[in-house]
PDB file of N, CA and C in Angstrom:
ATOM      1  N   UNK A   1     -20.861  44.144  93.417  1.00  0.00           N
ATOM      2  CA  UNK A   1     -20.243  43.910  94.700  1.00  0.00           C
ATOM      3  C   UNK A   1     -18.740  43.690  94.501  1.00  0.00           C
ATOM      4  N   UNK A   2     -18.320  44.138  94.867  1.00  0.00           N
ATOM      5  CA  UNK A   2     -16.229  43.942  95.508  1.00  0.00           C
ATOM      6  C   UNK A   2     -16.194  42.541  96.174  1.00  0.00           C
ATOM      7  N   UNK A   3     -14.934  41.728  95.413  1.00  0.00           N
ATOM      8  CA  UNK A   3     -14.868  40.857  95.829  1.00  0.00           C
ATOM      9  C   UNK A   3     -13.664  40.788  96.993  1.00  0.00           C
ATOM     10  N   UNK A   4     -14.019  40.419  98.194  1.00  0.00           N
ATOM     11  CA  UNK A   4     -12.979  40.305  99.174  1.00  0.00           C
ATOM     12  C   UNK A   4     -12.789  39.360  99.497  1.00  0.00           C
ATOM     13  N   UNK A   5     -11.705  39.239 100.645  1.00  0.00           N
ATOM     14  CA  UNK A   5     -11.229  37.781 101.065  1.00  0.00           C
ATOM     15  C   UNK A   5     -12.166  37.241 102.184  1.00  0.00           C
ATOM     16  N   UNK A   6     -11.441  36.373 102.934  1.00  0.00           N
ATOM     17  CA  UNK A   6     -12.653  35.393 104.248  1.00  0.00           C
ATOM     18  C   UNK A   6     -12.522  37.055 105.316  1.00  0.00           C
ATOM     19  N   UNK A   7     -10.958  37.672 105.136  1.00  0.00           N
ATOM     20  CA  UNK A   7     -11.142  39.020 106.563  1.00  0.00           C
ATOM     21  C   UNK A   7     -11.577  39.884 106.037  1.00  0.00           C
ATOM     22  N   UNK A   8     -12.311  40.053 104.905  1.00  0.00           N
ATOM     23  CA  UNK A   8     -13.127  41.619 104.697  1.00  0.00           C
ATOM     24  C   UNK A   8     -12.106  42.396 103.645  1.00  0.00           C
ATOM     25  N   UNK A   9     -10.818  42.013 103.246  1.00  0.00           N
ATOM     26  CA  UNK A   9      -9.768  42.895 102.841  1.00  0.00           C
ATOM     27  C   UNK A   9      -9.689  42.405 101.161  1.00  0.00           C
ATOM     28  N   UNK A  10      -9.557  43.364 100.393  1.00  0.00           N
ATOM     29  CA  UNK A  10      -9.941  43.894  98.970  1.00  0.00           C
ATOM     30  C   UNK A  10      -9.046  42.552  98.348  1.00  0.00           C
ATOM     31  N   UNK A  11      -9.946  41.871  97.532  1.00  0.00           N
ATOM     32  CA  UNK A  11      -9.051  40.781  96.920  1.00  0.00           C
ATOM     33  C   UNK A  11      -7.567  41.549  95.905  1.00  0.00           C
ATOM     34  N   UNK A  12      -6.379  40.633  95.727  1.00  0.00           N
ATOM     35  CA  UNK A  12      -5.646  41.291  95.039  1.00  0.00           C
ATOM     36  C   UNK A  12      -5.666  41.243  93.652  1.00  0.00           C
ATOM     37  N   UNK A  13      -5.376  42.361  92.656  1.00  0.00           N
ATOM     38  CA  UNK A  13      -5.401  42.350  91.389  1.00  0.00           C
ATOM     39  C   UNK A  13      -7.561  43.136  91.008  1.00  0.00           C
ATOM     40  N   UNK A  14      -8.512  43.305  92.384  1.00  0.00           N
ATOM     41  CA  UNK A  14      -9.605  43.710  91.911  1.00  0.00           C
ATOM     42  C   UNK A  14      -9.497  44.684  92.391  1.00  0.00           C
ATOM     43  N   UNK A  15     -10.297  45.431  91.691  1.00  0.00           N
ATOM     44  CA  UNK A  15     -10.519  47.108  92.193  1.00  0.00           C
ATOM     45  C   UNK A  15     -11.255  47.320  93.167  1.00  0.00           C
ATOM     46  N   UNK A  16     -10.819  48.171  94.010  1.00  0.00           N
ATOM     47  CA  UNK A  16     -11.724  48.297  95.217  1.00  0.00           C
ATOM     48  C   UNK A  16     -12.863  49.466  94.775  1.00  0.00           C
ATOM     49  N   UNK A  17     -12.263  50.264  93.555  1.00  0.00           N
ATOM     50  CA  UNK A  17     -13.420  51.349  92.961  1.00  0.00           C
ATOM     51  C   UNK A  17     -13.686  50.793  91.904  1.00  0.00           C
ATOM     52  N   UNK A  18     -14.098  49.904  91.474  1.00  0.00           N
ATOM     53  CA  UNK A  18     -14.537  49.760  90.024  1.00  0.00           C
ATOM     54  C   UNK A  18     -15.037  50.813  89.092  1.00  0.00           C
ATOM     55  N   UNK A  19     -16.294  51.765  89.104  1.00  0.00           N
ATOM     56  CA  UNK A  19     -16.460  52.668  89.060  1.00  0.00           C
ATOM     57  C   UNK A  19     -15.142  53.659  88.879  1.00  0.00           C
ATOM     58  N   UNK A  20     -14.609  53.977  89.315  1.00  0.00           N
ATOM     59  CA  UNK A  20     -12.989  54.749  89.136  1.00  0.00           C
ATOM     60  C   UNK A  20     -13.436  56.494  89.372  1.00  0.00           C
ATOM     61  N   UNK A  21     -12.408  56.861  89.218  1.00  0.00           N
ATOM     62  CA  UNK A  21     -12.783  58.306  89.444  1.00  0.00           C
ATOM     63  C   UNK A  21     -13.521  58.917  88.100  1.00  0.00           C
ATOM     64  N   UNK A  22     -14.043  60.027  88.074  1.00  0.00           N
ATOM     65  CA  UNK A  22     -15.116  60.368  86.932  1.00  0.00           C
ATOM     66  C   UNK A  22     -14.060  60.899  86.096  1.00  0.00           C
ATOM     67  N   UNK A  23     -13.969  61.007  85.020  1.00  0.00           N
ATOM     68  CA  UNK A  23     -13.262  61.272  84.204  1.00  0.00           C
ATOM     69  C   UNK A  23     -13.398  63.033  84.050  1.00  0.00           C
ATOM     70  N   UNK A  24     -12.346  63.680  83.327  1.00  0.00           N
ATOM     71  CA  UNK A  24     -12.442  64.982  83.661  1.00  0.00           C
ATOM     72  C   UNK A  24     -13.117  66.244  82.893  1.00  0.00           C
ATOM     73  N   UNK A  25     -13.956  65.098  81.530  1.00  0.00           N
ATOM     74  CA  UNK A  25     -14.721  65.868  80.926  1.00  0.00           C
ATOM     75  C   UNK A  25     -16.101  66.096  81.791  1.00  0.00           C
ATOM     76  N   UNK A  26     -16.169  64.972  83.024  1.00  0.00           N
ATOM     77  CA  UNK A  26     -17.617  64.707  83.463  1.00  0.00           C
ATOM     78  C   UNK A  26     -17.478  66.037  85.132  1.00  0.00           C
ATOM     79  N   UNK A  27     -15.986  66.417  85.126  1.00  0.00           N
ATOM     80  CA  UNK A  27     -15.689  66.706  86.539  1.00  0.00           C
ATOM     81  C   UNK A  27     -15.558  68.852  85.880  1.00  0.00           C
ATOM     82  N   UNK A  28     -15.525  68.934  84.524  1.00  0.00           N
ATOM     83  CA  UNK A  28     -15.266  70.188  83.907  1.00  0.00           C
ATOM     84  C   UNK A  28     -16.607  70.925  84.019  1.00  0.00           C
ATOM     85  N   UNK A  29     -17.617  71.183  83.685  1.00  0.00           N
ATOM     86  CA  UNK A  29     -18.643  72.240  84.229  1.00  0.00           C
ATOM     87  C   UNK A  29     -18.327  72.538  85.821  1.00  0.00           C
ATOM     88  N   UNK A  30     -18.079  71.893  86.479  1.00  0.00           N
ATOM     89  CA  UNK A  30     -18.317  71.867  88.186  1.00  0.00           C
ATOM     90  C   UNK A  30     -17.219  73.071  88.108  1.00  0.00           C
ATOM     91  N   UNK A  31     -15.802  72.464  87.596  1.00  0.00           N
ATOM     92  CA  UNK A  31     -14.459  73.475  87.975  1.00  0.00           C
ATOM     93  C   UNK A  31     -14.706  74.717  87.232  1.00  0.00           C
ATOM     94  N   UNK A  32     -15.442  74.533  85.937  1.00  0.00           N
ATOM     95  CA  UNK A  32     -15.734  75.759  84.970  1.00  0.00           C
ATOM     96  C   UNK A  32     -16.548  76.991  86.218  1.00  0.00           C
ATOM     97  N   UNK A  33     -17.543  76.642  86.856  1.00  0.00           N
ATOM     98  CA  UNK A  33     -18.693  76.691  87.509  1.00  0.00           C
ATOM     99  C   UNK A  33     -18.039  77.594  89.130  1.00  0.00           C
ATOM    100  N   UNK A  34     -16.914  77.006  89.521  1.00  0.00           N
ATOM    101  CA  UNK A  34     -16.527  77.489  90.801  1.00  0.00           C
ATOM    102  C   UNK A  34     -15.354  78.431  90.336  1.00  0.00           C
ATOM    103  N   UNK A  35     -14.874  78.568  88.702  1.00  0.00           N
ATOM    104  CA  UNK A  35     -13.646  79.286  88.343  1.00  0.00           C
ATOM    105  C   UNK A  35     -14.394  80.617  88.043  1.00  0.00           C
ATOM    106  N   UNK A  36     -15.424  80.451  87.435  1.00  0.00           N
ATOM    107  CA  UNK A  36     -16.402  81.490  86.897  1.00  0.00           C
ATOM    108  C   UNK A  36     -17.140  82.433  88.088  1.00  0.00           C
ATOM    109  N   UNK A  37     -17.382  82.131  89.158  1.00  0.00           N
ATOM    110  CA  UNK A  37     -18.034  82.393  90.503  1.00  0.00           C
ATOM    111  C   UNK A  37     -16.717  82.910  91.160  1.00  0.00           C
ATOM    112  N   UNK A  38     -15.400  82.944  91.170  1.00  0.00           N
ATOM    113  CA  UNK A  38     -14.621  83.391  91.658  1.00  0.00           C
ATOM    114  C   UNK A  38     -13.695  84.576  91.022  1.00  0.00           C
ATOM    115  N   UNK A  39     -14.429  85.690  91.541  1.00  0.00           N
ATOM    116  CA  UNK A  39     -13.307  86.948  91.033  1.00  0.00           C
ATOM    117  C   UNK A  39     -11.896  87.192  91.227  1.00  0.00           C
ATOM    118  N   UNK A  40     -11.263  87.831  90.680  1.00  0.00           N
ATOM    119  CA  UNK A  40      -9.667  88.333  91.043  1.00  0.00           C
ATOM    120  C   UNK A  40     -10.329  89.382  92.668  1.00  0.00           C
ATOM    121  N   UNK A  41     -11.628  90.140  92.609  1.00  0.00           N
ATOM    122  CA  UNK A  41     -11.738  91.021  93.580  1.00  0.00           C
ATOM    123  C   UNK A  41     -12.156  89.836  95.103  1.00  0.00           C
ATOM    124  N   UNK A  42     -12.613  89.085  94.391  1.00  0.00           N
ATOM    125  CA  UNK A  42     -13.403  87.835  95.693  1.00  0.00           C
ATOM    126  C   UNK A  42     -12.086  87.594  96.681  1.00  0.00           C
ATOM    127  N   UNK A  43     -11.034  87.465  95.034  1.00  0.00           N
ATOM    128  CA  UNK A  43     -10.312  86.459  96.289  1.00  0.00           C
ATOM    129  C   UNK A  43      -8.956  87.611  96.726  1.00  0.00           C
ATOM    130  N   UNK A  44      -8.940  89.215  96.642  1.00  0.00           N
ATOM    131  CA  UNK A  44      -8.140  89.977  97.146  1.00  0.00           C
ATOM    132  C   UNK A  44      -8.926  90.292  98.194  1.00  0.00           C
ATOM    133  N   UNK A  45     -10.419  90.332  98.399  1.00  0.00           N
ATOM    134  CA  UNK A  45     -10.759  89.979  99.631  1.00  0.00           C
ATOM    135  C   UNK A  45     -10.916  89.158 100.468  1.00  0.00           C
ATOM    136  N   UNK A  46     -10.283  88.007 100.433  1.00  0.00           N
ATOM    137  CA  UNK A  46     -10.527  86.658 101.025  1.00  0.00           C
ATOM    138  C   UNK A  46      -8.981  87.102 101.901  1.00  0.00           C
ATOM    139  N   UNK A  47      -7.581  87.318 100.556  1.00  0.00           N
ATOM    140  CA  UNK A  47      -6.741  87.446 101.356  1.00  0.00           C
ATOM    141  C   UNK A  47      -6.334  88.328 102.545  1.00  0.00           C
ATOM    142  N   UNK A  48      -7.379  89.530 101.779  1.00  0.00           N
ATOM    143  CA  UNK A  48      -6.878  90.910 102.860  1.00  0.00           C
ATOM    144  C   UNK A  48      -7.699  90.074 104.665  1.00  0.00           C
ATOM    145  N   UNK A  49      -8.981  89.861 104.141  1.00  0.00           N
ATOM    146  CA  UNK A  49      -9.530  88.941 105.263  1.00  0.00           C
ATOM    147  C   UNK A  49      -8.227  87.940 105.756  1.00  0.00           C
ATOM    148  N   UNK A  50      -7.808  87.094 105.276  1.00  0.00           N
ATOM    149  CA  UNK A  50      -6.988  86.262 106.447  1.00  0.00           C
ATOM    150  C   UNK A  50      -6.189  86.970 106.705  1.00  0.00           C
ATOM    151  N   UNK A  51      -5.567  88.127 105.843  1.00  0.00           N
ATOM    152  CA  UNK A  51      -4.117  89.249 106.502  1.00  0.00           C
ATOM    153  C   UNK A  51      -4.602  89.447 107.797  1.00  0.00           C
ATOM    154  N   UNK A  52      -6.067  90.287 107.825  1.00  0.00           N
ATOM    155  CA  UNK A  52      -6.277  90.889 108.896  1.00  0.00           C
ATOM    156  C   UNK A  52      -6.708  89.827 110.300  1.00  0.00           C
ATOM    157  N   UNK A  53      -7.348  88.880 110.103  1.00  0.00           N
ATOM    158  CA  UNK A  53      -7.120  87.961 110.655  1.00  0.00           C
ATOM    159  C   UNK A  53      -5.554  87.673 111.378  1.00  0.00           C
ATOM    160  N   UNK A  54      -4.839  87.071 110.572  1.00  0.00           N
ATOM    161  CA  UNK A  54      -3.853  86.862 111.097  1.00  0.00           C
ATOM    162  C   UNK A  54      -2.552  87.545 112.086  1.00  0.00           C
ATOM    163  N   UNK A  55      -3.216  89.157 111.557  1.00  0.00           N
ATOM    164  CA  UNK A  55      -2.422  90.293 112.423  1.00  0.00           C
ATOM    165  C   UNK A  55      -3.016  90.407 113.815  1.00  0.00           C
ATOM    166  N   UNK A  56      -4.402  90.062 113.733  1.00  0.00           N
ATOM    167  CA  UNK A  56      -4.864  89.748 114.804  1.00  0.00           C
ATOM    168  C   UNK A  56      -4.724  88.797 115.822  1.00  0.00           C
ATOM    169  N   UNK A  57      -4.071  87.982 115.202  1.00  0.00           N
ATOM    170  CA  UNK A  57      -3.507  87.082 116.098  1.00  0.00           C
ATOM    171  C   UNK A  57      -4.183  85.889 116.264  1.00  0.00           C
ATOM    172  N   UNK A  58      -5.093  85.545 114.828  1.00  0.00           N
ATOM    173  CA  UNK A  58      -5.335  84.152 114.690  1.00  0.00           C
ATOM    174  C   UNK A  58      -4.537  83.268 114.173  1.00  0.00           C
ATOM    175  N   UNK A  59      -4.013  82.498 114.716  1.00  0.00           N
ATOM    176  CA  UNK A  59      -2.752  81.433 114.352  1.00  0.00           C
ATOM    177  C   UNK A  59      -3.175  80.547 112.887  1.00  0.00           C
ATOM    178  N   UNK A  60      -4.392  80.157 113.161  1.00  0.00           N
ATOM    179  CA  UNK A  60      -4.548  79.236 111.891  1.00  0.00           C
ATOM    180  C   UNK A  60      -4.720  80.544 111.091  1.00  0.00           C
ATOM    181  N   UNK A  61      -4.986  81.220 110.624  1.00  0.00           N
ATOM    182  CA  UNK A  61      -5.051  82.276 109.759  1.00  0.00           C
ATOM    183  C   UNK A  61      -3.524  82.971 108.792  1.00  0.00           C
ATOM    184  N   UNK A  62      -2.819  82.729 109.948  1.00  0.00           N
ATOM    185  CA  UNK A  62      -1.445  82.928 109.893  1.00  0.00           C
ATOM    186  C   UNK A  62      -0.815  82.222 108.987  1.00  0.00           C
ATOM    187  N   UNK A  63      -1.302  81.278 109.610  1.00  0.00           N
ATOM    188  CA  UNK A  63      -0.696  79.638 109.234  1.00  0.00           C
ATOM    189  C   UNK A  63      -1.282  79.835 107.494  1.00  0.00           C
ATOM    190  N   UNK A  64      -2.255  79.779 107.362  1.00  0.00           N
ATOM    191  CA  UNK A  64      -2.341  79.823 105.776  1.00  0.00           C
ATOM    192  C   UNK A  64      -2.197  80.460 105.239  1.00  0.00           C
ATOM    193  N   UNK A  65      -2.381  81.773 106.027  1.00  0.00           N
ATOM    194  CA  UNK A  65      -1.711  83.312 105.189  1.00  0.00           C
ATOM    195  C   UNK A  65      -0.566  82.974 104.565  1.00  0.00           C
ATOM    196  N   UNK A  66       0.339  83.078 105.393  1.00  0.00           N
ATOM    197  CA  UNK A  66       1.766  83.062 105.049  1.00  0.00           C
ATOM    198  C   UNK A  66       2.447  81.546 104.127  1.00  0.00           C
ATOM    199  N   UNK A  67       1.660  80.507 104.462  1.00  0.00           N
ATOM    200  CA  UNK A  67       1.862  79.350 103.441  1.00  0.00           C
ATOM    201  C   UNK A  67       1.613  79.956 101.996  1.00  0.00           C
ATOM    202  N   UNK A  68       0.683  81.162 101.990  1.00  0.00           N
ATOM    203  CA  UNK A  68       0.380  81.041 100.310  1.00  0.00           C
ATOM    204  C   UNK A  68       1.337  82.097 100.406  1.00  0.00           C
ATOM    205  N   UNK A  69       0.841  83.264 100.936  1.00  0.00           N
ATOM    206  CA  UNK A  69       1.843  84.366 100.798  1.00  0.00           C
ATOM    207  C   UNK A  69       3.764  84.542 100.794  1.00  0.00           C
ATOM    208  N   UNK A  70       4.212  83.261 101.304  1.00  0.00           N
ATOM    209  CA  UNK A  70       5.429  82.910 101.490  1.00  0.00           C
ATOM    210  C   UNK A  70       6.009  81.597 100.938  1.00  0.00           C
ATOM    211  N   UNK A  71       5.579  81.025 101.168  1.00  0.00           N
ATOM    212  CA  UNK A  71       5.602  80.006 101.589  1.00  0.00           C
ATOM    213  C   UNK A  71       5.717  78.703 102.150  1.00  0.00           C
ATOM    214  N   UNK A  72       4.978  77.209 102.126  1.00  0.00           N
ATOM    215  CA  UNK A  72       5.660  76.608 103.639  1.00  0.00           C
ATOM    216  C   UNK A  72       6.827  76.464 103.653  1.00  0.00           C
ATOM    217  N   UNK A  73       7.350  76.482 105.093  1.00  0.00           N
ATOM    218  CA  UNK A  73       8.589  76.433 105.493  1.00  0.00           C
ATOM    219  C   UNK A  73       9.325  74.659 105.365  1.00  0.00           C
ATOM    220  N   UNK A  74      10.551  74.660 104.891  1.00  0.00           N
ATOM    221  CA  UNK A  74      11.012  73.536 104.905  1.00  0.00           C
ATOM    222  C   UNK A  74      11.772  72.882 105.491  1.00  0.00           C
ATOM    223  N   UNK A  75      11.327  71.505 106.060  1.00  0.00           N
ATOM    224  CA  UNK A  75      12.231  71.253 107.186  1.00  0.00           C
ATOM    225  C   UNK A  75      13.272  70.517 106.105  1.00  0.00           C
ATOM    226  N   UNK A  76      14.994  70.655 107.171  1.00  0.00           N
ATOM    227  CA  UNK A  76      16.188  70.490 106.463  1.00  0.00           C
ATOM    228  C   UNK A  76      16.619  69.342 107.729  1.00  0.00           C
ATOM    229  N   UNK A  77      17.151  68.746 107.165  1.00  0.00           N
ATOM    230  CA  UNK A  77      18.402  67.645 108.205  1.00  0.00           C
ATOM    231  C   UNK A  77      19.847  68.701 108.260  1.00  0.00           C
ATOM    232  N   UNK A  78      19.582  69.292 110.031  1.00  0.00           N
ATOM    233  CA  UNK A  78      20.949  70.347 110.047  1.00  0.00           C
ATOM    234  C   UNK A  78      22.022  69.460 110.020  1.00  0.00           C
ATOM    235  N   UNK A  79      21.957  68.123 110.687  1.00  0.00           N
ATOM    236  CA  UNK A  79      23.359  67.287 110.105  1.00  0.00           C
ATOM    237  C   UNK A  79      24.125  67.157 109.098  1.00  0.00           C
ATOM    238  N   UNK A  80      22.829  66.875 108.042  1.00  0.00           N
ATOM    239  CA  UNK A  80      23.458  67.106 106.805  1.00  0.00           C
ATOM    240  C   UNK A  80      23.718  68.254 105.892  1.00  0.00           C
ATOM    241  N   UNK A  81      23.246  69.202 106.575  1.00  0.00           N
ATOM    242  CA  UNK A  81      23.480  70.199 105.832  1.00  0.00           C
ATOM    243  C   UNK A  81      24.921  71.130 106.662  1.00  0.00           C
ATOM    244  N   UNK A  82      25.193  70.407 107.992  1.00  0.00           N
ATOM    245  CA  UNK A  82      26.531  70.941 108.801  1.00  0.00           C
ATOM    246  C   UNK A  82      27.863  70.114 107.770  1.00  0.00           C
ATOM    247  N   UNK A  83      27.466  69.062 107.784  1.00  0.00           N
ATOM    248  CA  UNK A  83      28.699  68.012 107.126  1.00  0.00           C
ATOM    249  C   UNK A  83      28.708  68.790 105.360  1.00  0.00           C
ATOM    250  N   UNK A  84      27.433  69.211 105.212  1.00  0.00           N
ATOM    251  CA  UNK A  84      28.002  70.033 103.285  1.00  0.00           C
ATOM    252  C   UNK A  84      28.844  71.016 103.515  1.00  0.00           C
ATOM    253  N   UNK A  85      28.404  71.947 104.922  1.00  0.00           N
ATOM    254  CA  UNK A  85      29.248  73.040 104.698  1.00  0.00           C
ATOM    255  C   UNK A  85      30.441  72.577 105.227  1.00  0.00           C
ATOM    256  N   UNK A  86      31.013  71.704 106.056  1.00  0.00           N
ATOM    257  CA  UNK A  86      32.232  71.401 106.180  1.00  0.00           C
ATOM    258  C   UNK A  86      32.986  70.948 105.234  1.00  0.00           C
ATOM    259  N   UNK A  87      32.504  70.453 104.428  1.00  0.00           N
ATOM    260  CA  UNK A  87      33.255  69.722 103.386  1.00  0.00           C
ATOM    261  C   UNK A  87      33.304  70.996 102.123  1.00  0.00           C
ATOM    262  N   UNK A  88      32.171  72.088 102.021  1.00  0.00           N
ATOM    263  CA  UNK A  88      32.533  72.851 101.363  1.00  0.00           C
ATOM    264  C   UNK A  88      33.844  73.857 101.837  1.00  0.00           C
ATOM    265  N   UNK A  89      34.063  73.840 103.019  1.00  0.00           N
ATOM    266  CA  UNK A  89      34.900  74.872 103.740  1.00  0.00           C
ATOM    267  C   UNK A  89      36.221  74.110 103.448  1.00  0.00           C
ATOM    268  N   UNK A  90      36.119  72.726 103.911  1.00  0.00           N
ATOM    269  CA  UNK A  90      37.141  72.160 104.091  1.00  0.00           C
ATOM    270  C   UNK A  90      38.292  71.711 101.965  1.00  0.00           C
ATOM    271  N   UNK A  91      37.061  72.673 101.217  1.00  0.00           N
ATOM    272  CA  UNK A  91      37.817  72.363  99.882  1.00  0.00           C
ATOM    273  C   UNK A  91      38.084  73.776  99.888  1.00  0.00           C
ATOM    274  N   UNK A  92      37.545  74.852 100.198  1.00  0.00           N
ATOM    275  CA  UNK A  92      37.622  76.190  99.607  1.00  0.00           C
ATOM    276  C   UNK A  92      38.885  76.502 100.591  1.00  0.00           C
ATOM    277  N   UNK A  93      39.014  75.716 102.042  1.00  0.00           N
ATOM    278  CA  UNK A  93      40.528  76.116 102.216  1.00  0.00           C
ATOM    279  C   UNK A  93      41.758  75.460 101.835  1.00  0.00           C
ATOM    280  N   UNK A  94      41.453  74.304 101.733  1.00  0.00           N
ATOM    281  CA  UNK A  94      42.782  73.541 100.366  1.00  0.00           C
ATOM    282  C   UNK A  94      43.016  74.473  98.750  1.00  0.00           C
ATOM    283  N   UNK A  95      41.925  74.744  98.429  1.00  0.00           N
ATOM    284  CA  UNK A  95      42.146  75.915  97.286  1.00  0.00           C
ATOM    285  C   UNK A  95      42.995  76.516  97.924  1.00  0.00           C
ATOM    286  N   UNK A  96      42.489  77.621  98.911  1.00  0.00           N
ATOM    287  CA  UNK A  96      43.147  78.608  99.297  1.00  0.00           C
ATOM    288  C   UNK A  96      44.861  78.592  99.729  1.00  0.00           C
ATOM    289  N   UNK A  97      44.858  77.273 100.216  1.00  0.00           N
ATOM    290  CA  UNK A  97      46.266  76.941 100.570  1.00  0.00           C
ATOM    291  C   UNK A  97      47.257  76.466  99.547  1.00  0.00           C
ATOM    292  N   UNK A  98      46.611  76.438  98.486  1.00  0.00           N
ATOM    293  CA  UNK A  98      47.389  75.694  97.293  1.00  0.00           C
ATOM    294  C   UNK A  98      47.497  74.663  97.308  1.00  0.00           C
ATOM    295  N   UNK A  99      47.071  73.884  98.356  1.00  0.00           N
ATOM    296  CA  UNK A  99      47.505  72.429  98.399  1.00  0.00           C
ATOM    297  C   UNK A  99      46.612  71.200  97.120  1.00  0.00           C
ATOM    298  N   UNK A 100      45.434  72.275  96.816  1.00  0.00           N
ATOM    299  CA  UNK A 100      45.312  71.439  95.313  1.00  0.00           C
ATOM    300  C   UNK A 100      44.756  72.617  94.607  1.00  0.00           C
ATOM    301  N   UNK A 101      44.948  72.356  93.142  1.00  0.00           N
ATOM    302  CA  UNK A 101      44.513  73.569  92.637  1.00  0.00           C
ATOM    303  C   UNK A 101      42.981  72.805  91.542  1.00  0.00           C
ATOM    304  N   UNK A 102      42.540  74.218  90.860  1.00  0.00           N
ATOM    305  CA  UNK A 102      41.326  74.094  89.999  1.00  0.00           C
ATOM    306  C   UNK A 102      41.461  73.334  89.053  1.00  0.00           C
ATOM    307  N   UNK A 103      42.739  72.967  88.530  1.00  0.00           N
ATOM    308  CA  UNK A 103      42.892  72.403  87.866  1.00  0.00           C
ATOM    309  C   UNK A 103      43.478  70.749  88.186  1.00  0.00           C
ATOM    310  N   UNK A 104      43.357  70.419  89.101  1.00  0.00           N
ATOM    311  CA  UNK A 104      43.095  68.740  89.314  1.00  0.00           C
ATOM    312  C   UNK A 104      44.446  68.565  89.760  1.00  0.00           C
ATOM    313  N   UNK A 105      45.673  69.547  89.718  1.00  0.00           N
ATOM    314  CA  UNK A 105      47.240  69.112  90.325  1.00  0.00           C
ATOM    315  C   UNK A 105      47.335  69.480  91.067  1.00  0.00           C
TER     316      UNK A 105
END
C-alpha cells in the first residue's frame, strides 16, 4: 500500500509507483515483436493511405500527414522576432554608412 497523507495526497519523499516502470530488457520482446510485424511495405501503405485520406479532405489525416511528412509547424513570438530583425537592419545600416566598421572603430 502507498503511504498518503490525512487528504489522500502521495506522502513526500515515497513513491507513488513503487513497482517503477519495467525495465527495458522486460519491455524488449514486445518492441522486438511490433518492429518485426511492421514492414517498410506496411508502412508505405499506411502513408499513401493517410496521403489519400488527407487529399480528400480529412483534416485529422492531414494533420498527421504532414506533421511526419513536413513537419510540425512552429509557433514563433513575431515580437521578438520583429525587434531581431530591427536590430539586425539597424547594424547592417551603420555598416553600410560607415559609421562603425567590422573592425570595432
Amino acid at each position: 500500500m502507498v503511504a498518503r497523507d490525512g487528504k489522500g495526497r502521495f506522502v513526500k519523499g515515497v513513491s507513488g509507483n513503487p513497482a517503477g516502470r519495467p525495465t527495458l530488457s522486460a519491455e524488449t520482446p514486445r518492441i522486438e515483436g511490433i518492429a518485426a510485424a511492421c514492414t517498410a511495405e506496411d508502412v508505405a501503405k499506411v502513408l499513401e493511405k493517410m496521403r489519400a485520406l488527407a487529399l480528400a479532405g480529412n483534416v485529422k489525416a492531414a494533420t498527421i500527414y504532414l506533421a511526419y511528412a513536413v513537419g510540425k509547424p512552429v509557433q514563433i513570438d513575431l515580437e521578438d522576432r520583429l525587434s531581431a530583425i530591427e536590430v539586425a537592419l539597424g547594424i547592417q545600416r551603420a555598416l553600410t554608412s560607415k559609421a562603425i566598421t567590422s573592425k570595432g572603430g
